[in-house]
N, C-alpha and C. Protein backbone atom coordinates (compact mmCIF):
# COMPACT_ATOMS: atom_id res chain seq x y z
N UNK A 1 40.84 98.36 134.90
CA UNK A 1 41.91 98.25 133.90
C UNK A 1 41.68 99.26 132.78
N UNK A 2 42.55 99.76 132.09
CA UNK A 2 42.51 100.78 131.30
C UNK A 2 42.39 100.18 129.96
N UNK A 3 41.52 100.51 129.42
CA UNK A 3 41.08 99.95 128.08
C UNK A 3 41.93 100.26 126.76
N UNK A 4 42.33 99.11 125.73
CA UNK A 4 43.32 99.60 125.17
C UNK A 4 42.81 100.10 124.17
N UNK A 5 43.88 101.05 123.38
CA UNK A 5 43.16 101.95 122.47
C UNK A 5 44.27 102.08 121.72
N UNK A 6 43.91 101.52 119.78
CA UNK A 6 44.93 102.05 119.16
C UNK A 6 45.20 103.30 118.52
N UNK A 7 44.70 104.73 119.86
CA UNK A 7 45.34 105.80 119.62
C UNK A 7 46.42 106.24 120.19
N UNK A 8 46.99 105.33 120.75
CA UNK A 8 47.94 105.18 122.05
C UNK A 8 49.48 104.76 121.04
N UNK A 9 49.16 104.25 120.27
CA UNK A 9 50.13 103.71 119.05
C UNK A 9 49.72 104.30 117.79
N UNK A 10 49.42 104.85 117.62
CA UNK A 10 48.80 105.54 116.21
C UNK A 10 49.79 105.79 115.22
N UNK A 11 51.01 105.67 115.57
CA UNK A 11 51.93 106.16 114.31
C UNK A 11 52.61 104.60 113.60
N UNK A 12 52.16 103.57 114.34
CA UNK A 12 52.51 102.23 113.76
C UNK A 12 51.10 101.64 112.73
N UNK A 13 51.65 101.19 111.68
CA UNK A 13 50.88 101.18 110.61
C UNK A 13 50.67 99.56 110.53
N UNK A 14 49.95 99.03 111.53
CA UNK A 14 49.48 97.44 111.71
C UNK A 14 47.82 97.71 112.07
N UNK A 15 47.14 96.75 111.67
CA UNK A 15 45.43 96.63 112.20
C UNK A 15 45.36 97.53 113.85
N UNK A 16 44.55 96.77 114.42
CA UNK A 16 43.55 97.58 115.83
C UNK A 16 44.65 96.45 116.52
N UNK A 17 43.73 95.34 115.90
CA UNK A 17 44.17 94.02 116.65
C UNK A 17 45.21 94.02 117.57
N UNK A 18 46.17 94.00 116.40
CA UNK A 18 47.59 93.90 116.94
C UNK A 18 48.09 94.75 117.79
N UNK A 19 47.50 95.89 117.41
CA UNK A 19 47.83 97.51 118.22
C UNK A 19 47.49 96.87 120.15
N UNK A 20 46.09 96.46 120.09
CA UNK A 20 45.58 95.94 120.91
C UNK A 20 46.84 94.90 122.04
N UNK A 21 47.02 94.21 121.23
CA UNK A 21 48.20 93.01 121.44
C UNK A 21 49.26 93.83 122.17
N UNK A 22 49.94 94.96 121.44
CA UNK A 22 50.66 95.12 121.78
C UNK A 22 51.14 96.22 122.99
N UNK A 23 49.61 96.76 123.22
CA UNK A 23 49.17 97.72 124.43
C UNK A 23 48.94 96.63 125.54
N UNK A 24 48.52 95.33 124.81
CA UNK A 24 47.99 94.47 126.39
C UNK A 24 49.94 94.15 126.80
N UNK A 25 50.63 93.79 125.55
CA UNK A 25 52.13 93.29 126.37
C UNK A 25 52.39 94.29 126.96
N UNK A 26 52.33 95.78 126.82
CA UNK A 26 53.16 96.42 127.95
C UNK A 26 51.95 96.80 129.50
N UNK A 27 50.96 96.44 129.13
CA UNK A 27 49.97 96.76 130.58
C UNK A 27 50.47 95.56 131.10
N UNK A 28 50.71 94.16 130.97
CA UNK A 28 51.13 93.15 131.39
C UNK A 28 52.56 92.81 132.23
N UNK A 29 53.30 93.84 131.77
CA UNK A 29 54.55 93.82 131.67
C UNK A 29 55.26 93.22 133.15
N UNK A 30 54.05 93.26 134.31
CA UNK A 30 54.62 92.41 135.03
C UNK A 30 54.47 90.84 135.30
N UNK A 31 53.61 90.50 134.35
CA UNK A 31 53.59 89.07 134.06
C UNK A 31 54.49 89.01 132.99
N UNK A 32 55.69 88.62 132.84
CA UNK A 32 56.24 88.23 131.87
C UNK A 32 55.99 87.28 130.86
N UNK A 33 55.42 86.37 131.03
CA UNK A 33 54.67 84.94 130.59
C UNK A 33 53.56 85.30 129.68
N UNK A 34 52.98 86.27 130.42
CA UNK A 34 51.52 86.84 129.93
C UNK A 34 52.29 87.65 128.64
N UNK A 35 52.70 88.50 129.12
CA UNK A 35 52.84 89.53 127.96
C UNK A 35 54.01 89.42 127.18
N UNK A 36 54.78 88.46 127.47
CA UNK A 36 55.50 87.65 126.23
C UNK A 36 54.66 86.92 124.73
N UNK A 37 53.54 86.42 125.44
CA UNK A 37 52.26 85.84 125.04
C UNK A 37 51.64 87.09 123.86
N UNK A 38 51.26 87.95 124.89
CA UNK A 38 51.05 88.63 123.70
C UNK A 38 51.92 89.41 122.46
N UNK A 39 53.16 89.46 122.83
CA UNK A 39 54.14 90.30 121.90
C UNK A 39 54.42 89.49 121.19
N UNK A 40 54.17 87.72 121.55
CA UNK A 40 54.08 86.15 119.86
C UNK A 40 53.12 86.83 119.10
N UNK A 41 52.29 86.80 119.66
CA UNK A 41 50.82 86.78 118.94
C UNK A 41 50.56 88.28 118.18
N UNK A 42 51.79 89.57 118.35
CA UNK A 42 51.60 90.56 117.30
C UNK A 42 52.86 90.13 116.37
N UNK A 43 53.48 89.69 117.11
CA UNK A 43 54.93 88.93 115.60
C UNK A 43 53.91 88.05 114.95
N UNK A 44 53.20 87.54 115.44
CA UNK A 44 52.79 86.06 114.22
C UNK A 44 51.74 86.68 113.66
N UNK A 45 50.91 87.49 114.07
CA UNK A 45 49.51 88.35 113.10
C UNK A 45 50.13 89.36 112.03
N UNK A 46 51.09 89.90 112.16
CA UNK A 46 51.22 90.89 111.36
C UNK A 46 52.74 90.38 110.26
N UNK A 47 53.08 89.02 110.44
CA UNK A 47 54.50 88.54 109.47
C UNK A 47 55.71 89.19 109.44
N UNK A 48 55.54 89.44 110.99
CA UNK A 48 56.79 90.20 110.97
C UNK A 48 57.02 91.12 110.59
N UNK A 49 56.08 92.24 110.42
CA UNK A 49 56.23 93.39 110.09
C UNK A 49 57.23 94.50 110.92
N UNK A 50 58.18 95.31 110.36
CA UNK A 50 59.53 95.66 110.64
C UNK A 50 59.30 96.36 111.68
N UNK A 51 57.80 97.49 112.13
CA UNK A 51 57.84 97.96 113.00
C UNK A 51 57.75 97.23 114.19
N UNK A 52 56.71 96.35 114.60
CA UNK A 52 56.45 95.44 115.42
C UNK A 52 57.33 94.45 115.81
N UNK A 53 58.81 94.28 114.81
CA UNK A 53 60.01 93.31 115.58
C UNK A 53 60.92 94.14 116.01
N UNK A 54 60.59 95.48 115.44
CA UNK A 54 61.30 96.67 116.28
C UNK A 54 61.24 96.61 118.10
N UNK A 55 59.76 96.85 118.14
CA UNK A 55 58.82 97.16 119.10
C UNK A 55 59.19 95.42 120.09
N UNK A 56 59.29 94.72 119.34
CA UNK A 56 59.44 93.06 119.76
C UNK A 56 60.90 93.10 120.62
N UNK A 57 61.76 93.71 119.35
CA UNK A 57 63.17 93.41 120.41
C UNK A 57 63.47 94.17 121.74
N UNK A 58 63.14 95.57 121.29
CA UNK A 58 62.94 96.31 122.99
C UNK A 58 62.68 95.43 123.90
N UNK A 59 61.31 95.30 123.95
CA UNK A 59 60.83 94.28 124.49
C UNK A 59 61.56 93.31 125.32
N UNK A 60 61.79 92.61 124.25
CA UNK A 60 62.67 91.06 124.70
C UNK A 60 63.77 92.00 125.62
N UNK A 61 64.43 92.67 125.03
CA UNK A 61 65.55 93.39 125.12
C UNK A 61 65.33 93.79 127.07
N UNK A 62 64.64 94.21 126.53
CA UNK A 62 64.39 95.06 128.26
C UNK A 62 63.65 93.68 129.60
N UNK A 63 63.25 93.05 129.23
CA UNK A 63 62.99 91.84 129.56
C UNK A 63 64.04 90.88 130.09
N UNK A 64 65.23 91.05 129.62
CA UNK A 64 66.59 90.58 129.76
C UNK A 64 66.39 89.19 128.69
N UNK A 65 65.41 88.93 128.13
CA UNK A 65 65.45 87.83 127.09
C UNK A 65 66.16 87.92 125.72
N UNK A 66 67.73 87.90 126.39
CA UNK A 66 68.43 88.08 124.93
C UNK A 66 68.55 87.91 123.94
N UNK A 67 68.12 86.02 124.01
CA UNK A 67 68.03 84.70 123.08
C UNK A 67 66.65 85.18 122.27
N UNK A 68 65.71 85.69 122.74
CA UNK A 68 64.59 86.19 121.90
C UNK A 68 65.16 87.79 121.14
N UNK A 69 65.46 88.75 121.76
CA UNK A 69 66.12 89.77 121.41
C UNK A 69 67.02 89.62 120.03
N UNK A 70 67.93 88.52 120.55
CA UNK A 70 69.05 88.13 119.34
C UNK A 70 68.06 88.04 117.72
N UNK A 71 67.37 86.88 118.14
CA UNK A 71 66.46 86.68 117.19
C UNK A 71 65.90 87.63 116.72
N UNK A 72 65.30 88.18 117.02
CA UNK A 72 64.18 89.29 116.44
C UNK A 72 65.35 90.30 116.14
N UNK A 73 66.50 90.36 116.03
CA UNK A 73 67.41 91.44 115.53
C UNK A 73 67.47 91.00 114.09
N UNK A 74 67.82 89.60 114.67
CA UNK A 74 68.52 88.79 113.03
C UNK A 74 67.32 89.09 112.37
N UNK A 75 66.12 88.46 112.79
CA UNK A 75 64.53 88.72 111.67
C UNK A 75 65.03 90.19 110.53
N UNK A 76 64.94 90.96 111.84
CA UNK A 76 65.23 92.68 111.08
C UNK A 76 66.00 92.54 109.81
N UNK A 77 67.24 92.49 110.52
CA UNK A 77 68.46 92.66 109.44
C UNK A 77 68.36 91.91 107.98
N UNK A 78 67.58 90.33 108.35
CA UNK A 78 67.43 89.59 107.30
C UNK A 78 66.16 90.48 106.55
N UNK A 79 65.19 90.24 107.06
CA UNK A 79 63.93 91.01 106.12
C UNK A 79 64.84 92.71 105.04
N UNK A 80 65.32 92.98 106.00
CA UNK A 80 65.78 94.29 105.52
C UNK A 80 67.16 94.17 104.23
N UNK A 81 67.72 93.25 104.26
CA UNK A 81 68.32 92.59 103.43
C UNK A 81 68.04 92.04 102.16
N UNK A 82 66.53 91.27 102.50
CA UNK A 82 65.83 90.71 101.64
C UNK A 82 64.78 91.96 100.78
N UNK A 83 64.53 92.98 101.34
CA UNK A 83 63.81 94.13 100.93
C UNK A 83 64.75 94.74 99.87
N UNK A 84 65.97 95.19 100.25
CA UNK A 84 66.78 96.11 99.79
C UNK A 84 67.69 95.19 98.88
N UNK A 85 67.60 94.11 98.71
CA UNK A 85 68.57 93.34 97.90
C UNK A 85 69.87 93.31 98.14
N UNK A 86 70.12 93.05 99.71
CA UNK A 86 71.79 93.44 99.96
C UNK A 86 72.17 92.22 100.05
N UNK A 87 73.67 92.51 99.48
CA UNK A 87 74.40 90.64 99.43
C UNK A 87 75.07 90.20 100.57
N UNK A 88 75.16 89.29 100.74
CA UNK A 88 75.50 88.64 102.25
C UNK A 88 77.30 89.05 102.38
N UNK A 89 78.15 89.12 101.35
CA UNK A 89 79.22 89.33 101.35
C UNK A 89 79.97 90.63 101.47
N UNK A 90 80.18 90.85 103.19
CA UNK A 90 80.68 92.18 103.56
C UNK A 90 81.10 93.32 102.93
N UNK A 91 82.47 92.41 101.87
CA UNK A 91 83.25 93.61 101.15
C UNK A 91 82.43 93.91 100.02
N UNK A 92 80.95 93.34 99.72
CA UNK A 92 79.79 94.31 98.73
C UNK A 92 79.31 94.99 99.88
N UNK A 93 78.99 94.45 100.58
CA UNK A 93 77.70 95.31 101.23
C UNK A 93 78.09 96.78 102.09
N UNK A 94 79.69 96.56 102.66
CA UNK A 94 80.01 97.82 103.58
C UNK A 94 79.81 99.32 102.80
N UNK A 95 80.23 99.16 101.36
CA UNK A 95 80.55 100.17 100.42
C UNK A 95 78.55 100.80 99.97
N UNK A 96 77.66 99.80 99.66
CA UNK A 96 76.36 100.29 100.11
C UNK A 96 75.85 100.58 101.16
N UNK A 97 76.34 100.32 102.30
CA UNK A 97 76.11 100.86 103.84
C UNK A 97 76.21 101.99 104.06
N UNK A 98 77.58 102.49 103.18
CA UNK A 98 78.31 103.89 103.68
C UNK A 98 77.40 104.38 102.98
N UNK A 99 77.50 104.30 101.69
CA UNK A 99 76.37 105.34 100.30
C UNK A 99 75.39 105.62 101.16
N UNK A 100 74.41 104.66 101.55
CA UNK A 100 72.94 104.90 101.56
C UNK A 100 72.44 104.45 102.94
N UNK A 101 73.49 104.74 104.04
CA UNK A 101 73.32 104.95 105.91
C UNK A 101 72.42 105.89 106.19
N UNK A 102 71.82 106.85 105.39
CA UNK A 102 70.78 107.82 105.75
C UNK A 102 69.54 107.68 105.21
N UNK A 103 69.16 106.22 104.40
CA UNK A 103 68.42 105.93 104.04
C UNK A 103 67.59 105.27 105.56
N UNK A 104 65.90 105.55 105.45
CA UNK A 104 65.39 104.35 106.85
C UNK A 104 65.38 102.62 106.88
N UNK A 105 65.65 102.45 105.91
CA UNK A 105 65.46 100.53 105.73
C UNK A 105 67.08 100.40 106.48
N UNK A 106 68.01 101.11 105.58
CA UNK A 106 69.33 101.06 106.12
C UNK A 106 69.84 101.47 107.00
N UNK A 107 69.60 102.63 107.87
CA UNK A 107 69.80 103.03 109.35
C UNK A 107 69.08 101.86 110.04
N UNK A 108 68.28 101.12 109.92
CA UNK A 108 67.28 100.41 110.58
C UNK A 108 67.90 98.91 110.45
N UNK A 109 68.30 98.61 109.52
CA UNK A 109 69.06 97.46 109.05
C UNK A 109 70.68 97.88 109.80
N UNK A 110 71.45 98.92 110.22
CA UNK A 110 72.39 99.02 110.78
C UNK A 110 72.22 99.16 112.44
N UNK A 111 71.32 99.42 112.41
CA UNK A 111 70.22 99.71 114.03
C UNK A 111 70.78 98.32 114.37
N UNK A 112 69.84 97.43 113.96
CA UNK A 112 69.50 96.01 114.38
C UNK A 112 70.68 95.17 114.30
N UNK A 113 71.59 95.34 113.34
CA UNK A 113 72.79 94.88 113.50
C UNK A 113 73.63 95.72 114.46
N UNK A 114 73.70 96.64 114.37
CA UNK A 114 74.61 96.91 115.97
C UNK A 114 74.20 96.48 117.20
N UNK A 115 72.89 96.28 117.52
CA UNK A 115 71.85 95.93 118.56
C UNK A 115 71.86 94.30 118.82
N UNK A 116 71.93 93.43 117.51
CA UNK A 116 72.55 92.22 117.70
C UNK A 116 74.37 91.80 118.46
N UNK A 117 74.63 93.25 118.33
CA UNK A 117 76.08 92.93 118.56
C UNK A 117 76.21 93.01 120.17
N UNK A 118 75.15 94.13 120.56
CA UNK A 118 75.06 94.78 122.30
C UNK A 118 74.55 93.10 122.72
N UNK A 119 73.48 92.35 121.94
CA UNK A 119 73.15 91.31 122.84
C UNK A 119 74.10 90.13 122.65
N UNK A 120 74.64 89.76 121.35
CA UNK A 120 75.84 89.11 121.57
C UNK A 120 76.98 89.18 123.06
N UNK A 121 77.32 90.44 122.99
CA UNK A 121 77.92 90.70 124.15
C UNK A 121 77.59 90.58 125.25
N UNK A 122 76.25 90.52 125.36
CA UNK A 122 75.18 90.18 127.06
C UNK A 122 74.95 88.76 126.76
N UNK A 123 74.96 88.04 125.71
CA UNK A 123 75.35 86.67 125.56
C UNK A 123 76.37 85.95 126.26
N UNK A 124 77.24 86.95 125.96
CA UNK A 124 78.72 86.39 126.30
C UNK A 124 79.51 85.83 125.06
N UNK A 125 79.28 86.13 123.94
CA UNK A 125 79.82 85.96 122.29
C UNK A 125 80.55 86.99 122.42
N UNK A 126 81.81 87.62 122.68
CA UNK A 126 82.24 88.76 122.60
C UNK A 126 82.93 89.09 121.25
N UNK A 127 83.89 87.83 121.04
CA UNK A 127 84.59 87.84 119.48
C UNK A 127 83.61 88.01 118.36
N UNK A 128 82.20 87.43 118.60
CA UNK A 128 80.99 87.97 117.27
C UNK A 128 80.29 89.12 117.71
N UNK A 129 80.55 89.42 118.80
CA UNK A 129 80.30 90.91 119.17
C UNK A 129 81.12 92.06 118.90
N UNK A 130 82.42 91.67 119.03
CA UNK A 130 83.63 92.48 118.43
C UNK A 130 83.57 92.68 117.04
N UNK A 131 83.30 91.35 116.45
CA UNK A 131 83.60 91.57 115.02
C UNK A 131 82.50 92.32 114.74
N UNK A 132 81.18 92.56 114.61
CA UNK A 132 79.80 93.24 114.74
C UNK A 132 80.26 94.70 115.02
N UNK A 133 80.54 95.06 115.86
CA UNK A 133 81.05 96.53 116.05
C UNK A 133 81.91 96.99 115.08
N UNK A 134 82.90 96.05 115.03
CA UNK A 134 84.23 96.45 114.12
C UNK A 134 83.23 97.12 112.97
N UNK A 135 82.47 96.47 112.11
CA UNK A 135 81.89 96.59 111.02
C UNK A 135 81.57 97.29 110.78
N UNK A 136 80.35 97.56 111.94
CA UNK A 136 79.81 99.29 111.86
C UNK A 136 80.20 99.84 112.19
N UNK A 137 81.03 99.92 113.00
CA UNK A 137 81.90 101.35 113.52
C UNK A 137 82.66 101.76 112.00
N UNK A 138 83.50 100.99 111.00
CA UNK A 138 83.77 101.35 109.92
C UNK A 138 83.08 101.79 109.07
N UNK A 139 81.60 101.80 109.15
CA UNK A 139 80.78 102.68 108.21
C UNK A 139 80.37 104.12 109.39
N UNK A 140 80.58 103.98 110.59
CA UNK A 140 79.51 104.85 111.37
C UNK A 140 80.31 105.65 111.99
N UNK A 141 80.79 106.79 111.19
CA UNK A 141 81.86 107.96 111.66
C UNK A 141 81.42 109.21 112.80
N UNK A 142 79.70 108.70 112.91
CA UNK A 142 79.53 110.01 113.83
C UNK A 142 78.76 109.06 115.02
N UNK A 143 78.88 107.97 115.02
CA UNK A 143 78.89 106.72 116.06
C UNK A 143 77.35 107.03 116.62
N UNK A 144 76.64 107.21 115.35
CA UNK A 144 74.96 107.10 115.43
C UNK A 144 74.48 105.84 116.02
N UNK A 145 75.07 104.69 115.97
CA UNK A 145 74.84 103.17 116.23
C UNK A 145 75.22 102.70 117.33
N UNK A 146 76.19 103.57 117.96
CA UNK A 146 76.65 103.12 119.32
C UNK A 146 77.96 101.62 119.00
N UNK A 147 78.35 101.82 118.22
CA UNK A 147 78.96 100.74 118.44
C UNK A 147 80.06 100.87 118.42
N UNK A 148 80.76 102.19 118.52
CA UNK A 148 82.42 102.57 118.74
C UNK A 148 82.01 102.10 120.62
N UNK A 149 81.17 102.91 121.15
CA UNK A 149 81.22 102.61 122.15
C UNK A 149 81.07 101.19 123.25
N UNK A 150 80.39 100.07 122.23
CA UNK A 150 80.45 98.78 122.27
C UNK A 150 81.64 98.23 122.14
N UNK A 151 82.45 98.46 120.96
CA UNK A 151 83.28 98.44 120.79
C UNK A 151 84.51 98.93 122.11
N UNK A 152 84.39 99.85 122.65
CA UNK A 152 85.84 100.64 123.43
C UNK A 152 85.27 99.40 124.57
N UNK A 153 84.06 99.08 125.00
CA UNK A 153 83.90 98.36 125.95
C UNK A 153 84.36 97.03 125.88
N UNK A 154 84.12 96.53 124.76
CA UNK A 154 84.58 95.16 124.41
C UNK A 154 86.26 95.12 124.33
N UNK A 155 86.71 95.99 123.99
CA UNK A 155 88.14 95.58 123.67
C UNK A 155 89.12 96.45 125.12
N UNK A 156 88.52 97.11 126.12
CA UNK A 156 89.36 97.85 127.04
C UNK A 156 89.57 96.85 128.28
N UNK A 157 91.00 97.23 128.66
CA UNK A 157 91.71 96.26 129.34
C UNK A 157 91.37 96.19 130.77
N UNK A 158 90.85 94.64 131.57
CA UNK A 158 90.52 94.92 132.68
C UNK A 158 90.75 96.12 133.48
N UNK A 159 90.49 97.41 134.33
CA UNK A 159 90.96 97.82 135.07
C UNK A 159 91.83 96.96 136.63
N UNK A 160 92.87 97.41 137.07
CA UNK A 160 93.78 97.09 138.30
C UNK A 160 92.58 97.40 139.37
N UNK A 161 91.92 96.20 140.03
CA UNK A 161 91.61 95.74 141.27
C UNK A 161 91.82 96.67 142.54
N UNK A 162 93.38 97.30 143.02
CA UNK A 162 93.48 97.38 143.93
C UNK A 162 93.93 98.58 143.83
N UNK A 163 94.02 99.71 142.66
CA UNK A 163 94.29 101.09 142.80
C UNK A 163 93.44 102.11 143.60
């Protein structure tokens, strides 16, 4: 087995430990169980630190574990909310979205909310997936977020069956 090493992750700014943790979830990656196991145990050592629920939702994400995915989006968006002092009430917050979208807390905080919206939709929530796109697509004119394209998917009309 290949020994883990946190030079392998070096640009994430968490202990060895966790680094450790989070080299064993992807050597694991075909035990799901296992290395779900370990990707708890770098969310719960490090408090949720923004890189590591980054690194968490992929994860889940690619895992097909949406219901964990979902979660660890919301974590983001909320922490990042709670960092930046943004108010829960849209028609404040869209008008600081637009200003300061090139900021990293806020690309990252719009990341995770568009990314909540892709798993909404693999949920099967499409109307809170719709509305989610709608949002950012109104701040995101050069469709950095992907969510015009969430969007054209969510709202385009069955194709005809038998053409």
């Amino acid at each position: 087995m290949i020994e883990p090493t946190e030079n392998k992750i070096s640009w994430l700014d968490v202990s060895d430990d966790v680094k450790k943790l989070l080299i064993l979830a992807s050597q694991t990656w075909e035990n799901t169980e296992e290395s779900e196991k370990y990707m708890q145990q770098a969310i719960a050592k490090t408090g949720e630190n923004t890189d590591v629920l980054v690194a968490a939702y992929r994860f889940f994400y690619y895992k097909n574990n949406y219901v964990l995915a979902l979660t660890t989006a919301e974590k983001i968006t909320a922490k990042i909310k709670e960092m930046e002092k943004l108010p829960d009430n849209w028609e404040e917050l869209q008008p600081i979205l637009i200003q300061r979208q090139e900021e990293t807390n806020i690309r990252l905080f719009l990341n995770a909310y568009a990314a909540s919206g892709l798993v909404l939709a693999k949920l099967g929530n499409i109307e809170k997936a719709k509305e989610i796109s709608t949002k950012i697509k109104s701040i995101d004119n050069k469709n950095n977020f992907g969510a015009g394209i969430l969007f054209e998917i969510l709202t385009r009309p069955p194709e005809e069956e038998d053409e």
